[in-house]
Structure formats: C-alpha cells, structure tokens
N, C-alpha and C. Protein backbone atom coordinates (compact mmCIF):
# COMPACT_ATOMS: atom_id res chain seq x y z
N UNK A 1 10.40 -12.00 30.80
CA UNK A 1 9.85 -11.27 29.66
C UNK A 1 10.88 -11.30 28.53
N UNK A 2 10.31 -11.78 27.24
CA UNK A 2 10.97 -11.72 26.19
C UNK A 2 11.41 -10.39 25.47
N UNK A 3 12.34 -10.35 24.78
CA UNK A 3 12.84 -8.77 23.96
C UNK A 3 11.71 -8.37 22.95
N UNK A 4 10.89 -9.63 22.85
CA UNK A 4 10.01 -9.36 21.76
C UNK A 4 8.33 -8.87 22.07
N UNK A 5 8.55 -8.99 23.26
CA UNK A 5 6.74 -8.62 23.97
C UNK A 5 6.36 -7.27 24.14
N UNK A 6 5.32 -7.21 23.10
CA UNK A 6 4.70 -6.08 22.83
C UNK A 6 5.42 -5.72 21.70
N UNK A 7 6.10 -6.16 20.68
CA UNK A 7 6.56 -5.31 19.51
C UNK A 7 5.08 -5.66 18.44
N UNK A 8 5.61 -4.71 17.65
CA UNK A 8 4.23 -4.79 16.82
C UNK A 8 4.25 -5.38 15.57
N UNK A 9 3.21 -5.76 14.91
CA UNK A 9 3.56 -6.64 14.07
C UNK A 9 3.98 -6.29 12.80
N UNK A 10 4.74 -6.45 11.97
CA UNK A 10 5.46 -5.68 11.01
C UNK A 10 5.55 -6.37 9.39
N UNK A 11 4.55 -7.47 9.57
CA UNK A 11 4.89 -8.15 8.26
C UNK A 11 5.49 -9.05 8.12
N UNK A 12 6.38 -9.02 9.03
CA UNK A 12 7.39 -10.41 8.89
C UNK A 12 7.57 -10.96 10.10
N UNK A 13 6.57 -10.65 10.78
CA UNK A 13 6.13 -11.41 12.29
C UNK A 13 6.77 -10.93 13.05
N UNK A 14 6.36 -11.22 14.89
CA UNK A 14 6.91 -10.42 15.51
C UNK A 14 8.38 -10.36 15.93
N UNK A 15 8.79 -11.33 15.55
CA UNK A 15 10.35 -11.44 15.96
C UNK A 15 11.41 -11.55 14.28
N UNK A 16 10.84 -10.33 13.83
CA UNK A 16 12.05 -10.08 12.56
C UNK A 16 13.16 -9.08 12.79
N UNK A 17 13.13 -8.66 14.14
CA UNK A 17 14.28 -7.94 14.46
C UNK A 17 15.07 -9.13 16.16
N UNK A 18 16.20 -9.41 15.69
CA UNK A 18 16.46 -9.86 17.11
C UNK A 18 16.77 -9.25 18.43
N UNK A 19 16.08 -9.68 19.23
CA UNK A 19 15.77 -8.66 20.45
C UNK A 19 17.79 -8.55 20.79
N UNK A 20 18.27 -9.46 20.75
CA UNK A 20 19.85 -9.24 21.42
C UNK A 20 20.57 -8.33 20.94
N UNK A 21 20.75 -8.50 19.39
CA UNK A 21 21.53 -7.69 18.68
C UNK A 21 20.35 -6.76 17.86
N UNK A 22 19.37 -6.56 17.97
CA UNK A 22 18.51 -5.68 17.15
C UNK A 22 18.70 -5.89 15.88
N UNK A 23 19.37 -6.65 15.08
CA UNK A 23 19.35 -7.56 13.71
C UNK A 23 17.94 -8.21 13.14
N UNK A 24 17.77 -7.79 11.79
CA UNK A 24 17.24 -8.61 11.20
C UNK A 24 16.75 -9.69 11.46
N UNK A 25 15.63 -10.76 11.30
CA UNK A 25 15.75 -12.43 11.81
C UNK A 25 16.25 -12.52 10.10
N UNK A 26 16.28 -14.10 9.87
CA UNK A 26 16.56 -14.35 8.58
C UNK A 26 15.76 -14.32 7.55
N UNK A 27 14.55 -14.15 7.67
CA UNK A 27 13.55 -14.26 6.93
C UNK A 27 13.03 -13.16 6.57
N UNK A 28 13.42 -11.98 7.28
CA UNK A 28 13.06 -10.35 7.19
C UNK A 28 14.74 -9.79 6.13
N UNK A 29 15.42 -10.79 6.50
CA UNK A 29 16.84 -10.68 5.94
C UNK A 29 16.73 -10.92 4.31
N UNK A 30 15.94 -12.34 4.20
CA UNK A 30 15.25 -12.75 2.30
C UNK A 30 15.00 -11.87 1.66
N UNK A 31 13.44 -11.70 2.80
CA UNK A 31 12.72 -10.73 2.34
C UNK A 31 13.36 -9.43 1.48
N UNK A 32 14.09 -8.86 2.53
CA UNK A 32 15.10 -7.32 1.97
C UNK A 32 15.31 -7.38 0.94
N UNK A 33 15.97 -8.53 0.99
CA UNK A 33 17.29 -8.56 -0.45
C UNK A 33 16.42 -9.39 -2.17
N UNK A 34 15.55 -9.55 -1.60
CA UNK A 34 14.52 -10.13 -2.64
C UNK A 34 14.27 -8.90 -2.84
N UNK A 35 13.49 -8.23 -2.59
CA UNK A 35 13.05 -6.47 -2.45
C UNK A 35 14.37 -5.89 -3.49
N UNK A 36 15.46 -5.89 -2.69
CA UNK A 36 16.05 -5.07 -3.43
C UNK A 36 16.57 -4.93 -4.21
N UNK A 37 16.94 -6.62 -4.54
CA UNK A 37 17.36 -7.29 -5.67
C UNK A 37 16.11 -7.11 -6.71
N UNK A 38 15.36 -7.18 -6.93
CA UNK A 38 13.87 -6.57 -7.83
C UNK A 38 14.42 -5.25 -8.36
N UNK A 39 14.48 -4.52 -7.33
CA UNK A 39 14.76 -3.35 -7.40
C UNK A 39 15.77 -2.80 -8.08
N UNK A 40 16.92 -3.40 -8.20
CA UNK A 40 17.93 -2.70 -8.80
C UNK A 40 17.62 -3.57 -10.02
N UNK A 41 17.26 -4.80 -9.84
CA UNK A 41 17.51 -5.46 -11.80
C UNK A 41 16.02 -4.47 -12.73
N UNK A 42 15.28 -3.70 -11.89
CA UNK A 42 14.81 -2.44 -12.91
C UNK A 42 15.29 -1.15 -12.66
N UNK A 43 16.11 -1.28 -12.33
CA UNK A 43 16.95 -0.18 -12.30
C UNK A 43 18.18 -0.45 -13.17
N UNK A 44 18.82 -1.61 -13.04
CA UNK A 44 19.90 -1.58 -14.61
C UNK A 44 18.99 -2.02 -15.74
N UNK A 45 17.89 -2.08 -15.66
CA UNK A 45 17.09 -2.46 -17.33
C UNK A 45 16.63 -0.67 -17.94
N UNK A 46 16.30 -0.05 -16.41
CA UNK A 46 16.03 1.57 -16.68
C UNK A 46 17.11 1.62 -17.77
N UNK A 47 18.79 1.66 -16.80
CA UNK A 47 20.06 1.89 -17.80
C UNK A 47 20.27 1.60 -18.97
N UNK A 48 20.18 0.22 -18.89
CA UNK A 48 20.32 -0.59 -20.26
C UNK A 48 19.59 0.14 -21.31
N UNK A 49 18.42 0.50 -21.00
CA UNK A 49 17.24 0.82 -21.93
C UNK A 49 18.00 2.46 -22.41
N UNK A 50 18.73 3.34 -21.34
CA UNK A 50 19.12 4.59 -21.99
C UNK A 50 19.87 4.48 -22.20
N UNK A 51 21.33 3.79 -21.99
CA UNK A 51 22.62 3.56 -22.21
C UNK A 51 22.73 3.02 -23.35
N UNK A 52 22.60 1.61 -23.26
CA UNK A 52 22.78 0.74 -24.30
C UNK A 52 22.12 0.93 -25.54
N UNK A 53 20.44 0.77 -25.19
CA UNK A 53 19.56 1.09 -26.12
C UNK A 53 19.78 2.72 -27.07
N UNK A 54 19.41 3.62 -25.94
CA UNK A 54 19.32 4.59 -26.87
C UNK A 54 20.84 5.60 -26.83
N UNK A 55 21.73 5.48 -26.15
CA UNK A 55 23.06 6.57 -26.80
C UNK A 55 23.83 5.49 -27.69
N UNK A 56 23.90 4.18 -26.76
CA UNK A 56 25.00 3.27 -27.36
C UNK A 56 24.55 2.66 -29.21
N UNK A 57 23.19 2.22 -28.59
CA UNK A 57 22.24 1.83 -30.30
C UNK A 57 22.75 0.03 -30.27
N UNK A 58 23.14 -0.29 -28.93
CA UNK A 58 24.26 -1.54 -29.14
C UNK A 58 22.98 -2.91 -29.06
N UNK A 59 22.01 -2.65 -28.23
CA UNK A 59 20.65 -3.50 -28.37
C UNK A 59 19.52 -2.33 -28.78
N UNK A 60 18.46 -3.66 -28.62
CA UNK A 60 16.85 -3.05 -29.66
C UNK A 60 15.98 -2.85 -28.10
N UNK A 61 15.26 -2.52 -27.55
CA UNK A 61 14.53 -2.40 -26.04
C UNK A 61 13.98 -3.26 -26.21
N UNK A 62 13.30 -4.16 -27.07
CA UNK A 62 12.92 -5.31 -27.06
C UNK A 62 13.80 -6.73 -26.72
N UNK A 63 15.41 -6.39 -27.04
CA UNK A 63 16.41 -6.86 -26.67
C UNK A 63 16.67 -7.05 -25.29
N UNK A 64 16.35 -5.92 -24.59
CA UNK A 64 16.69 -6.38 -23.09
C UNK A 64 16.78 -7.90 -22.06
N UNK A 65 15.30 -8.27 -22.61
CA UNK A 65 14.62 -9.36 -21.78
C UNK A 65 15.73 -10.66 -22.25
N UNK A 66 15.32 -11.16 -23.53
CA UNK A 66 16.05 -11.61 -24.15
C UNK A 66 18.09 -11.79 -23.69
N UNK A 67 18.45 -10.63 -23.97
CA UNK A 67 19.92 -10.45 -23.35
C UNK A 67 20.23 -11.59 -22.21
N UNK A 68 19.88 -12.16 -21.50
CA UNK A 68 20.24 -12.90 -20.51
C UNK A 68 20.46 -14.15 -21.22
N UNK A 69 19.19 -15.03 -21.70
CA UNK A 69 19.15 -16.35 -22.70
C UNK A 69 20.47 -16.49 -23.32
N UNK A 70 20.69 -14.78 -24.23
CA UNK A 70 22.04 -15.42 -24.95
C UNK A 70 23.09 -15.24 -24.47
N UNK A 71 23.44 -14.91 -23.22
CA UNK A 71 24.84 -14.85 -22.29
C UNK A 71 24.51 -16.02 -22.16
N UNK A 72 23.92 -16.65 -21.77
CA UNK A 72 24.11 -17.95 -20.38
C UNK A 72 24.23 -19.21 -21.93
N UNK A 73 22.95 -19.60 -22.33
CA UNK A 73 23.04 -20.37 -23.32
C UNK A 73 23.34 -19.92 -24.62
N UNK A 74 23.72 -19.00 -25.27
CA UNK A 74 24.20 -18.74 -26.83
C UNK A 74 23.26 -18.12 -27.67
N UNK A 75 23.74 -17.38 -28.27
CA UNK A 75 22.95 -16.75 -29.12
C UNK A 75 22.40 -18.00 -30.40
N UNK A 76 22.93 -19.03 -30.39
CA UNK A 76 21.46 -19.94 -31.03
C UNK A 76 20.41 -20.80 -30.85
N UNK A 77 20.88 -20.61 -29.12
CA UNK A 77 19.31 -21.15 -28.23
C UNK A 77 18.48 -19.56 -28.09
N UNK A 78 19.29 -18.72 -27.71
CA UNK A 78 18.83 -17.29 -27.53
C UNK A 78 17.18 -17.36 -29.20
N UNK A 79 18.26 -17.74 -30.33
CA UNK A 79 16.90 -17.59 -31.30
C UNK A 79 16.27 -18.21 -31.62
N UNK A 80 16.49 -19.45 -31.03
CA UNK A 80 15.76 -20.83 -31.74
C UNK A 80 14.38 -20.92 -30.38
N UNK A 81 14.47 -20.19 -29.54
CA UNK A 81 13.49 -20.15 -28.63
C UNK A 81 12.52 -18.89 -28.94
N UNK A 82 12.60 -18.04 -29.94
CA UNK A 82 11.82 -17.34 -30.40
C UNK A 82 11.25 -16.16 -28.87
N UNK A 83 9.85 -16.16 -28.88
CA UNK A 83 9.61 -15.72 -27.31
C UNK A 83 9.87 -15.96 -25.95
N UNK A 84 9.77 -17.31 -26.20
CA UNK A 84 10.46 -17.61 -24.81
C UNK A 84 11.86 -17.29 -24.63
N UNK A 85 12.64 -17.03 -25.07
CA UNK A 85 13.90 -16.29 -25.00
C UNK A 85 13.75 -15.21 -24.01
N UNK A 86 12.57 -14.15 -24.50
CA UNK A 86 12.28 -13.31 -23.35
C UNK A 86 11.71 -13.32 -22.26
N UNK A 87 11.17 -14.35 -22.60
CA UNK A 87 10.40 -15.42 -20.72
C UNK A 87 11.57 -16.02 -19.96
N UNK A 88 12.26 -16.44 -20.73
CA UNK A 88 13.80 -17.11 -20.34
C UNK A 88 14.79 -16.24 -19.89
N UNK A 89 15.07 -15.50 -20.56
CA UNK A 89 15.84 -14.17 -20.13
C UNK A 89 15.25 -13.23 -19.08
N UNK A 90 14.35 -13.00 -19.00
CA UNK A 90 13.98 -11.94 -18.07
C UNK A 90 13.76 -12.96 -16.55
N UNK A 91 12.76 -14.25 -16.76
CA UNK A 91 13.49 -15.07 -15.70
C UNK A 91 14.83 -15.32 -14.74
N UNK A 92 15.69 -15.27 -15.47
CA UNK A 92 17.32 -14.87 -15.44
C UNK A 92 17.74 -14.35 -14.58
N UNK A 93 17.16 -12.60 -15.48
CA UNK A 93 17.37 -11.44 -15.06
C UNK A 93 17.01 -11.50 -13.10
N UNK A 94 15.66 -11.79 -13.29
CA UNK A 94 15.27 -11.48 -11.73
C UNK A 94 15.52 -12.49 -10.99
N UNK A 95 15.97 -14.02 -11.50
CA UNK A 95 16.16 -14.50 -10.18
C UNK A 95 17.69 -14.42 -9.69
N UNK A 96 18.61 -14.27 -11.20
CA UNK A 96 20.01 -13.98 -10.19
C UNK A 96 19.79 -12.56 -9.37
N UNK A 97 19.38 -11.50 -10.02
CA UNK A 97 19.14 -10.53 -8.91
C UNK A 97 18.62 -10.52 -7.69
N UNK A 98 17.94 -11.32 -7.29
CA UNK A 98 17.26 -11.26 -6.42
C UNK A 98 18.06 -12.24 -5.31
N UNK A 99 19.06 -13.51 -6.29
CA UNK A 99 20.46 -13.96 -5.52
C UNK A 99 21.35 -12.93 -4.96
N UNK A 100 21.47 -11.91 -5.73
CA UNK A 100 22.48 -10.58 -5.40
C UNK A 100 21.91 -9.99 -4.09
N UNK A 101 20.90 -9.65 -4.20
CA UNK A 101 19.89 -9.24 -3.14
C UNK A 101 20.03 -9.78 -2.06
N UNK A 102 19.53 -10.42 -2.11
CA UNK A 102 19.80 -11.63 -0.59
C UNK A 102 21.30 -11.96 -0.08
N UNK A 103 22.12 -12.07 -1.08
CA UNK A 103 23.75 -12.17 -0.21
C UNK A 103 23.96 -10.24 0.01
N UNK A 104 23.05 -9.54 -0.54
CA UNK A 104 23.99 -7.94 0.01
C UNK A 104 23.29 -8.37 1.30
N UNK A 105 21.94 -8.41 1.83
CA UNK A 105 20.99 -8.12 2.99
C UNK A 105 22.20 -9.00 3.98
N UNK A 106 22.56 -10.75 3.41
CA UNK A 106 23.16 -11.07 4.48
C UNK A 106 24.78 -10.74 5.28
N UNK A 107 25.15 -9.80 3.91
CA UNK A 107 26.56 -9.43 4.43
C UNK A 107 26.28 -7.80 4.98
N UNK A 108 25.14 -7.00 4.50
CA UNK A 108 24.85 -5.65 4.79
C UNK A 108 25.36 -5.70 6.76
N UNK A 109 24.69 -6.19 7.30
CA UNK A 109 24.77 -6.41 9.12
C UNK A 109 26.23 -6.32 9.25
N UNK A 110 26.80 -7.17 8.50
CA UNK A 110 28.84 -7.18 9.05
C UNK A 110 29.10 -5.57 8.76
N UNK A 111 28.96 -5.10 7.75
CA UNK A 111 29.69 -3.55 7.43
C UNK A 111 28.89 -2.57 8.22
N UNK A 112 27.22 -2.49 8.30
CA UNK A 112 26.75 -1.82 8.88
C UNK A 112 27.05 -1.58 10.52
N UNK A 113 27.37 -2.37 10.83
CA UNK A 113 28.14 -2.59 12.46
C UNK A 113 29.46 -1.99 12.73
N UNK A 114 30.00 -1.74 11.72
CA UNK A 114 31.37 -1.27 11.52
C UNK A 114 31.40 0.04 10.66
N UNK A 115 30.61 0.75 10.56
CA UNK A 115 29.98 2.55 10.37
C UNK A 115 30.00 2.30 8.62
N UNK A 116 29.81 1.39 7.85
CA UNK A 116 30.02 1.82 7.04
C UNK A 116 28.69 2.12 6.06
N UNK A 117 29.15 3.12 4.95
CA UNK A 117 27.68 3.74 4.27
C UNK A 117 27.30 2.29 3.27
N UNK A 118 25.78 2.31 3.02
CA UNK A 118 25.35 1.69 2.03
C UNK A 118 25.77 1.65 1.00
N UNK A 119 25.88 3.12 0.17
CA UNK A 119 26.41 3.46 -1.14
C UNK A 119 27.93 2.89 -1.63
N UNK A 120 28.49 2.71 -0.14
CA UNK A 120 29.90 2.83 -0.32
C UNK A 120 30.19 1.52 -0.30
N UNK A 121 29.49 0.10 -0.11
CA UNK A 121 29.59 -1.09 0.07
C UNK A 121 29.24 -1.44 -1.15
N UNK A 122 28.34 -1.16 -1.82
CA UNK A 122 27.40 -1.15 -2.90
C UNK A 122 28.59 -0.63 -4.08
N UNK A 123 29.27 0.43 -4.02
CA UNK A 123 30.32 0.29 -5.54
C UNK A 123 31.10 -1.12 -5.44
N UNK A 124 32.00 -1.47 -4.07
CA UNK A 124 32.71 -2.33 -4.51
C UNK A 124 31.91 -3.80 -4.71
N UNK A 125 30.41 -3.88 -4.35
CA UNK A 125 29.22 -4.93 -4.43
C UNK A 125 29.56 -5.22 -6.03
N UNK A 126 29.25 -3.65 -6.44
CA UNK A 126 29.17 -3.89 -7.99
C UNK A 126 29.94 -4.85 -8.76
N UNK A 127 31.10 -4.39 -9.01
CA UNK A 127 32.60 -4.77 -8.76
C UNK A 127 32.45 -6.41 -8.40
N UNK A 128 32.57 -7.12 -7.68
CA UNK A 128 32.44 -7.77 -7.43
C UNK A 128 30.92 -8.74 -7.74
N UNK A 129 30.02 -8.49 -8.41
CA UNK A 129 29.09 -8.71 -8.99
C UNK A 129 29.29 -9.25 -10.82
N UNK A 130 29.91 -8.12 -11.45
CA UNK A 130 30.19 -7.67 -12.48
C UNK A 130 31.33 -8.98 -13.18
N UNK A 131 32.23 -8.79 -12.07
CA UNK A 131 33.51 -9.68 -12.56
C UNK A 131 32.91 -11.42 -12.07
N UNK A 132 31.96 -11.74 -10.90
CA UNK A 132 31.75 -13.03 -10.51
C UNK A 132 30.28 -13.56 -12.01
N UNK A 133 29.82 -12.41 -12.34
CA UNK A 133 28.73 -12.87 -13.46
C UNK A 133 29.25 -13.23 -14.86
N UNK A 134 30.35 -12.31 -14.93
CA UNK A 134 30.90 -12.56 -16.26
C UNK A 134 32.04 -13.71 -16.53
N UNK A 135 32.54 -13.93 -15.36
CA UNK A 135 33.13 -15.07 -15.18
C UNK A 135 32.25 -16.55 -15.38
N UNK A 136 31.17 -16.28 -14.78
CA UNK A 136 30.03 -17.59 -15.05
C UNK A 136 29.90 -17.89 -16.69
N UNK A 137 29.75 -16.38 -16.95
CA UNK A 137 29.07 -16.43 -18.29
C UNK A 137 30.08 -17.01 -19.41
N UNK A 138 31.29 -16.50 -18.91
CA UNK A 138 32.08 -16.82 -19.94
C UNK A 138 32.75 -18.42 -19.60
N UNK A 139 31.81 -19.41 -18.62
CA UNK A 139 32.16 -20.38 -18.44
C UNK A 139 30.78 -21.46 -19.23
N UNK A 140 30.07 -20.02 -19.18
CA UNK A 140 28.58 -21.37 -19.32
C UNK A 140 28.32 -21.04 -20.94
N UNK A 141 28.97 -19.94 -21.55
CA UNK A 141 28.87 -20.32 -23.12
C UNK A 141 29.90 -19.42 -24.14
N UNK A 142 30.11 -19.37 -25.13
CA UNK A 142 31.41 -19.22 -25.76
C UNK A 142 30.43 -17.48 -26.30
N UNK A 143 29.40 -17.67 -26.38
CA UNK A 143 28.90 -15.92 -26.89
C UNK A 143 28.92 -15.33 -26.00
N UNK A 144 29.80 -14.15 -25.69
CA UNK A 144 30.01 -13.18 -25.00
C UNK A 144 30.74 -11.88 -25.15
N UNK A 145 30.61 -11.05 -24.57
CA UNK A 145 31.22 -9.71 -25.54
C UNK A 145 32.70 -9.78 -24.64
N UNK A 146 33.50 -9.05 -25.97
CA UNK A 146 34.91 -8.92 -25.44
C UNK A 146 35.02 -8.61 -23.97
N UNK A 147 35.57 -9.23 -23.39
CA UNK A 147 35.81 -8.92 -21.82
C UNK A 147 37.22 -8.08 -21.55
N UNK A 148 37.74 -8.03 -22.86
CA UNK A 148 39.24 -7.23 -22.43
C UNK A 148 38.72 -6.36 -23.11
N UNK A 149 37.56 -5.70 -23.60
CA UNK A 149 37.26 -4.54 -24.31
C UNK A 149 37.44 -3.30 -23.13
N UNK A 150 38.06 -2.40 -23.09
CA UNK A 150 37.65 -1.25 -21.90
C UNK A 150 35.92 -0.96 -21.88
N UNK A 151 35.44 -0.46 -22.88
CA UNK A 151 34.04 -0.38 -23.19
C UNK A 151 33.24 -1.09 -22.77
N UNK A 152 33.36 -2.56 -22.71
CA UNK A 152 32.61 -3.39 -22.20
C UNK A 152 32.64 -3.25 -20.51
N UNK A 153 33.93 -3.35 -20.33
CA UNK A 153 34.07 -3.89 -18.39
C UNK A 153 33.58 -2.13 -18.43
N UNK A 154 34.16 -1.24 -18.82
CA UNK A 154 33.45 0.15 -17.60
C UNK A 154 32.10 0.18 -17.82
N UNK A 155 31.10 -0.11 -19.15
CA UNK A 155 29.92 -0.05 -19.34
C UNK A 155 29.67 -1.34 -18.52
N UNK A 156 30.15 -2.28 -18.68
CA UNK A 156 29.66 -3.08 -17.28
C UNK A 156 29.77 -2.79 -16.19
N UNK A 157 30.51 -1.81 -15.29
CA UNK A 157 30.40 -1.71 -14.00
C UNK A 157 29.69 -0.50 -14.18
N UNK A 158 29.20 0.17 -15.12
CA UNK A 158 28.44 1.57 -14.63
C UNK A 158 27.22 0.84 -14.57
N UNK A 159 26.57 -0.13 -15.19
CA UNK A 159 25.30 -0.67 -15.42
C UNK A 159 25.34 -1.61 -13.77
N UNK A 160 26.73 -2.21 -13.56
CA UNK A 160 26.34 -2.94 -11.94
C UNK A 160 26.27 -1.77 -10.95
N UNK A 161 26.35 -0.60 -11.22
CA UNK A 161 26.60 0.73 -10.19
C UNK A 161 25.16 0.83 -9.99
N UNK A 162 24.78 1.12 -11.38
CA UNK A 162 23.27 1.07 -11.19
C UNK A 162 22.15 0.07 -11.17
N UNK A 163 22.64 -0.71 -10.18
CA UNK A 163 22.01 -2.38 -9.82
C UNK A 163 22.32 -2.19 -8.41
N UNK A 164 23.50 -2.28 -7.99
CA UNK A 164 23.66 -2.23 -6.74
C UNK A 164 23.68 -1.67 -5.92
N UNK A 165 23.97 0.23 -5.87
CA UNK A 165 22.88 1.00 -5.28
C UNK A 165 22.14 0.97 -4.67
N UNK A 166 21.08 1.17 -6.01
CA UNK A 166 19.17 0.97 -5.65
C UNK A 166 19.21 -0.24 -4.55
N UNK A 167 19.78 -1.18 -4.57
CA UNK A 167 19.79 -2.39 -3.79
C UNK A 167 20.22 -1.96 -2.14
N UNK A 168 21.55 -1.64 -2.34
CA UNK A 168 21.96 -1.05 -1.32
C UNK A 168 21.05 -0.15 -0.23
N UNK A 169 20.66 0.80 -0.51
CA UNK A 169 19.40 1.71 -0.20
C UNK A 169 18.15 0.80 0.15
N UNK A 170 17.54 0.04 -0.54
CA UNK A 170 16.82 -0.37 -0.39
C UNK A 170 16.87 -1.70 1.20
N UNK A 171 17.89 -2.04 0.56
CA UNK A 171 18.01 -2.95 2.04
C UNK A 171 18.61 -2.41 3.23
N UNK A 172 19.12 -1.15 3.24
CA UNK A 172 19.37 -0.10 4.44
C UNK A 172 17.98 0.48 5.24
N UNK A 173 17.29 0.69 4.05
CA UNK A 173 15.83 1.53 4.86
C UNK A 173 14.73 0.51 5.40
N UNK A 174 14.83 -0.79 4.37
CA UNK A 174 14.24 -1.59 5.51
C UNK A 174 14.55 -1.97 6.31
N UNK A 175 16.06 -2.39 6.50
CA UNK A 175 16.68 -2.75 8.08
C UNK A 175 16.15 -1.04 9.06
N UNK A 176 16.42 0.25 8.48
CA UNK A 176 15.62 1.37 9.99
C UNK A 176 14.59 1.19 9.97
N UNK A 177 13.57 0.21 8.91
CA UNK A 177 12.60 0.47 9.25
C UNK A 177 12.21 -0.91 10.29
N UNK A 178 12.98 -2.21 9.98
CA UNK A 178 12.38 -2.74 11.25
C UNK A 178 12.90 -3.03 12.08
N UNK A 179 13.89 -2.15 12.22
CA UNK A 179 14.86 -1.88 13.60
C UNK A 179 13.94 -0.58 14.51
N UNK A 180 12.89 0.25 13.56
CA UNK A 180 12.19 1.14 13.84
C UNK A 180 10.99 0.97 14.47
N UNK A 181 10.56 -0.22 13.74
CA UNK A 181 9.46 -1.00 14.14
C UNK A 181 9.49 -1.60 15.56
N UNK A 182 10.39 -2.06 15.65
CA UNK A 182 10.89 -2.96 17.35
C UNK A 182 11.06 -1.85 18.58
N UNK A 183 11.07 -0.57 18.31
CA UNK A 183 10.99 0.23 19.09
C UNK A 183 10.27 0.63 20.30
C-alpha cells in the first residue's frame, strides 16, 4: 500500500503532498508560489498606490503599471510605447513576482523544517529581493533612481516587506493546507 491511498483529491492531484516526507510534490510547490507571488505583487501595488502615490506624490496611480517598462528598458521606450507600456509593465510586474513566488515555495521546506516563522524568512526574502532586482535593473538600463539615496533603498525595502510577507503567508497556509489535506 502506497502513502498515497485513499488521500483525497485536492486540486493538485493525489500525490501533491509526499507520502515520505509529507512535502509538497513540485507542482503543488509552482502552484503556491505562483499564488503567492500574485499575491504580494498586489499587495506592493496596494503600497505603491498609498506610499508613493498618495503621501510621497513621487508617481501618478496610473503610473504604477507602467513603472516596470521604464526600470528595465528606459524611460524612452517606457514613452514611445504609449499604452502598451502599461501592458508591458504590469506584465513585468507579475511575471517576475510570480518568479519570487516560486523560489520562496521552493526554499520555504528548507527553513520550515528547521522551526522557522514565515514572516521571519520573508524580511530577509525582502532584502534579498530588493538588492538582486535593483541590481538587474541597474544592469539592464541607465534610468534608475539613486540607489545610494537612503530614501530610495528604505522605501524600497518597506515596499519588498510588503511583497514578501503576503507571499510568505500565503505559501505557509497552503503548504497546512495540503499537508492537511493528506491527513
């Protein structure tokens, strides 16, 4: 008899928890971090939208989407693409997140095994998010905001705080839930 006979079916078929180690399979593992990666990139656009937008005044809320186009390619592909800038940008937005997503889900199992909290993996996630994006950015085009500004890097890691979190959480409760499920 297999670890998996009689579990019930959960969405991501019957063997998304492994019967040995009660782990995730890999595909319930995507899944998560796709999930949660969604999840937090509207959760730093929530931010962006009160931070930036309305205390800072530093973008327009129509700006948001957009914002990605002109990090990566420049603020004169950013305007010479008119709308698609914000089809382009918000594209961006969710599929590196949803990259973020998927490497927390696959490293979440190493720390979670070793007592540690979601929340608490998730600041230094940030952190490490924050400094590996802006490093890209400031490789893949010359428009970018001061990076030795203090303002910039702490408003950048409060905005990855609130990205990686929501993420965090999110790929914790689906791992009890189909570690819950296999029960």
């Amino acid at each position: 008899m297999n670890g998996s006979a009689g579990a019930r079916d959960n969405g991501y078929g019957k063997s998304a928890v492994n019967a040995a180690g009660g782990w995730p399979s890999m595909a319930a593992l995507v899944s998560s971090g796709i999930v949660a990666g969604l999840t937090g990139a509207i959760c730093i656009w929530i931010y962006e939208a009160v931070v930036w937008v309305g205390v800072q005044h530093l973008l327009t809320l129509g700006g948001i989407p957009s914002n990605a186009t002109g990090l990566v390619f420049g603020k004169h592909v950013q305007q010479s693409l008119g709308i698609g800038a914000y089809v382009l940008g918000t594209i961006i937005h969710f599929a590196f997140a949803a990259a973020w997503g998927v490497l927390f889900a696959l490293v979440w199992p190493y720390f979670q095994r070793r007592g540690y909290e979601a929340t608490f993996i998730a600041l230094f996630y940030a952190i490490l998010a924050w400094i590996a994006m802006h490093v890209a950015i400031s490789i893949a085009s010359d428009n970018h905001p001061n990076y030795f500004d203090p303002n910039v890097v702490i408003g950048g890691f409060m905005s990855h705080f609130c990205f990686t979190v929501p993420l965090a959480l999110v790929v914790k409760r689906r791992y009890a839930a189909l570690r819950a499920s296999q029960r």
